[in-house]
Protein backbone atom coordinates (compact mmCIF):
# COMPACT_ATOMS: atom_id res chain seq x y z
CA UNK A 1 -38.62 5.72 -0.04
CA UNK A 2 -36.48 6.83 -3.22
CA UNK A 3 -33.44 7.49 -0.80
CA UNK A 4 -33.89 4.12 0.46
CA UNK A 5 -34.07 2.24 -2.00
CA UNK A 6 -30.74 4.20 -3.29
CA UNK A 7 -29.28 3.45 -0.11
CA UNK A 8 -30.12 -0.39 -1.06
CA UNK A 9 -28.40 -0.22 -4.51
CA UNK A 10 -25.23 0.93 -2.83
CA UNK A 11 -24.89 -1.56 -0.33
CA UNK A 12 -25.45 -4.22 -3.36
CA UNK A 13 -22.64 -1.98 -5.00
CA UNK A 14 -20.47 -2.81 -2.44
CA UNK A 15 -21.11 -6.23 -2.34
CA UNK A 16 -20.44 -7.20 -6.03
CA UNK A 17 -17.37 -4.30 -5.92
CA UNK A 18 -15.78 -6.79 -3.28
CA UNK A 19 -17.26 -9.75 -4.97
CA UNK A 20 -14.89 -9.30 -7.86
CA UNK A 21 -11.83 -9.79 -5.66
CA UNK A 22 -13.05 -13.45 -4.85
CA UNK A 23 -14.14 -14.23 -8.32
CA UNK A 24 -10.58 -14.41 -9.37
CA UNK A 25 -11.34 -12.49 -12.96
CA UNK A 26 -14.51 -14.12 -13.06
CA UNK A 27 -12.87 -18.20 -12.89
CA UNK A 28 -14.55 -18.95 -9.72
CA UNK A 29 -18.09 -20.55 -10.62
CA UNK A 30 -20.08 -19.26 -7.05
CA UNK A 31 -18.47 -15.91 -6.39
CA UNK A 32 -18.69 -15.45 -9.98
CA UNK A 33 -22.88 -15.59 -9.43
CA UNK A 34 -23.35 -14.19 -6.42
CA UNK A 35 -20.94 -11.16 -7.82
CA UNK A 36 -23.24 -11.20 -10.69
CA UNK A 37 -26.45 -11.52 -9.12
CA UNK A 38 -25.44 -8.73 -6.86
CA UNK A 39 -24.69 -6.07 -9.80
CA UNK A 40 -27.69 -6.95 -11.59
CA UNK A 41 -29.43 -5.76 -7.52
CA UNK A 42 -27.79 -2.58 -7.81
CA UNK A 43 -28.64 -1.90 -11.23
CA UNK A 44 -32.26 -2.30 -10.81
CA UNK A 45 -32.50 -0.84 -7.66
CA UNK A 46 -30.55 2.24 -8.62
CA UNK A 47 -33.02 2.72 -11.06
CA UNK A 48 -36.10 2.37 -9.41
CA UNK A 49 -34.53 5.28 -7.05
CA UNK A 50 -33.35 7.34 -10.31
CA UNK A 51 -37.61 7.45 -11.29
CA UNK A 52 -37.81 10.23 -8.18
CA UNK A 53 -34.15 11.38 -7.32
CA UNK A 54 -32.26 13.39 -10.49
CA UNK A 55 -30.07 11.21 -12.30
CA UNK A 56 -26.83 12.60 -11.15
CA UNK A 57 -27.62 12.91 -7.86
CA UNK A 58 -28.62 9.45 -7.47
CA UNK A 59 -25.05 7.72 -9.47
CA UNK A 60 -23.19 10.03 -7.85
CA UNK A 61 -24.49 8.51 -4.36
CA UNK A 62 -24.32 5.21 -5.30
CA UNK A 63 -21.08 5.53 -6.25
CA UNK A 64 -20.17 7.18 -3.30
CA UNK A 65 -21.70 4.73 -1.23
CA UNK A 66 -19.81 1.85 -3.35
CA UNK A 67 -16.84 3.40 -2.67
CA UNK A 68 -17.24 4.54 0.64
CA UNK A 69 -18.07 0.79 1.65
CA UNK A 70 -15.56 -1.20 -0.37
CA UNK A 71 -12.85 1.04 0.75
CA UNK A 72 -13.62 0.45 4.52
CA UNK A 73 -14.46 -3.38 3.78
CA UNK A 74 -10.71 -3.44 1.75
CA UNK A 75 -8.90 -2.16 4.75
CA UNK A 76 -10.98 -4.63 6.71
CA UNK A 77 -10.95 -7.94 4.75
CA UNK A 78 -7.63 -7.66 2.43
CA UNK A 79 -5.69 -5.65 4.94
CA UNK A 80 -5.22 -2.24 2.55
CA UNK A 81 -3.32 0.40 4.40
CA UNK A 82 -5.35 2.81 6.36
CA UNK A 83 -3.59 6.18 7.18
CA UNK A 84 -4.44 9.57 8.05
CA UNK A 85 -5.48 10.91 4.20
CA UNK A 86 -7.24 7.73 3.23
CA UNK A 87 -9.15 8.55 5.90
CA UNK A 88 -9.87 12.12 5.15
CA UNK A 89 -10.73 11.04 1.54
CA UNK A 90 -13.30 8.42 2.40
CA UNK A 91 -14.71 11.30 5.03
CA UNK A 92 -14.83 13.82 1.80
CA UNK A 93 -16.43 11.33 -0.06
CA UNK A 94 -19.41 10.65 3.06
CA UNK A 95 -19.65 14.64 3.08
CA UNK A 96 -20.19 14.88 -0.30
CA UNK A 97 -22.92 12.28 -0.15
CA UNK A 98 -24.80 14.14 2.76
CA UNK A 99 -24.41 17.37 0.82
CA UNK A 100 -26.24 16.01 -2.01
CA UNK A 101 -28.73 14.39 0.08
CA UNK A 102 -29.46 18.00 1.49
CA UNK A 103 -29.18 20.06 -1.58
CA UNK A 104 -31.51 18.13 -3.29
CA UNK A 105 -35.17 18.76 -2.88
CA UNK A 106 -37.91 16.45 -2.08
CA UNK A 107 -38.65 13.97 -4.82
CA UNK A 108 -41.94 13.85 -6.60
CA UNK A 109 -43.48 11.12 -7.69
CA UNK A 110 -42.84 10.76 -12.01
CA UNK A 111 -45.62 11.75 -13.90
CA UNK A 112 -48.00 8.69 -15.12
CA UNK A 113 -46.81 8.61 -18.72
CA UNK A 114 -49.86 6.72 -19.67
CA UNK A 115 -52.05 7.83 -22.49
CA UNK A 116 -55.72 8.76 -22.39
CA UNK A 117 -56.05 8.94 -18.63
């Protein structure tokens, strides 16, 4: 469930990464929320994932996630060039996340921190 719920905060990522570009530096009332409201998703769900996945494997696949997404949704929505080592870079980028997915091991649940149990 960890991985999932990392895979969540990255989608969110991409959401509010693209949801700057319509907030026009932050002047446009709605996109301005929604771009908000969808950071402040990420954020918490990146670190409900970061309780059972090591901290730097879990930012580094959010980020890669974030940027894997908003550079496919750029070409897509705002017409960015696409050529042959874009592509190649955004493929390095999904390899790296599947490495880390592999090379880490399976998460444990945290230890109850609680006192006198």
């Amino acid at each position: 469930m960890p991985w999932g719920t990392l895979v969540i905060a990255g989608l969110f990522e991409i959401g509010w990464a693209i949801g700057l570009k319509y907030t026009e530096g932050w002047t446009r009332l709605w996109p301005s929320m929604i771009t908000a409201t969808l950071m402040l998703l990420s954020f918490v769900f990146l670190s409900k994932a970061i309780r059972e996945i090591p901290v730097g494997t879990a930012y580094a696949v959010w980020t890669g996630i974030g940027a894997v997404g908003t550079a496919i949704l750029g070409v897509i929505l705002f017409r960015e060039p696409l050529n042959l080592l874009r592509v190649a870079s955004i493929l390095l980028v999904v390899a790296g996340i599947v490495g880390l997915k592999l090379a880490t091991p399976e998460a444990e649940p945290a230890p109850d921190t609680e006192q006198g149990e």
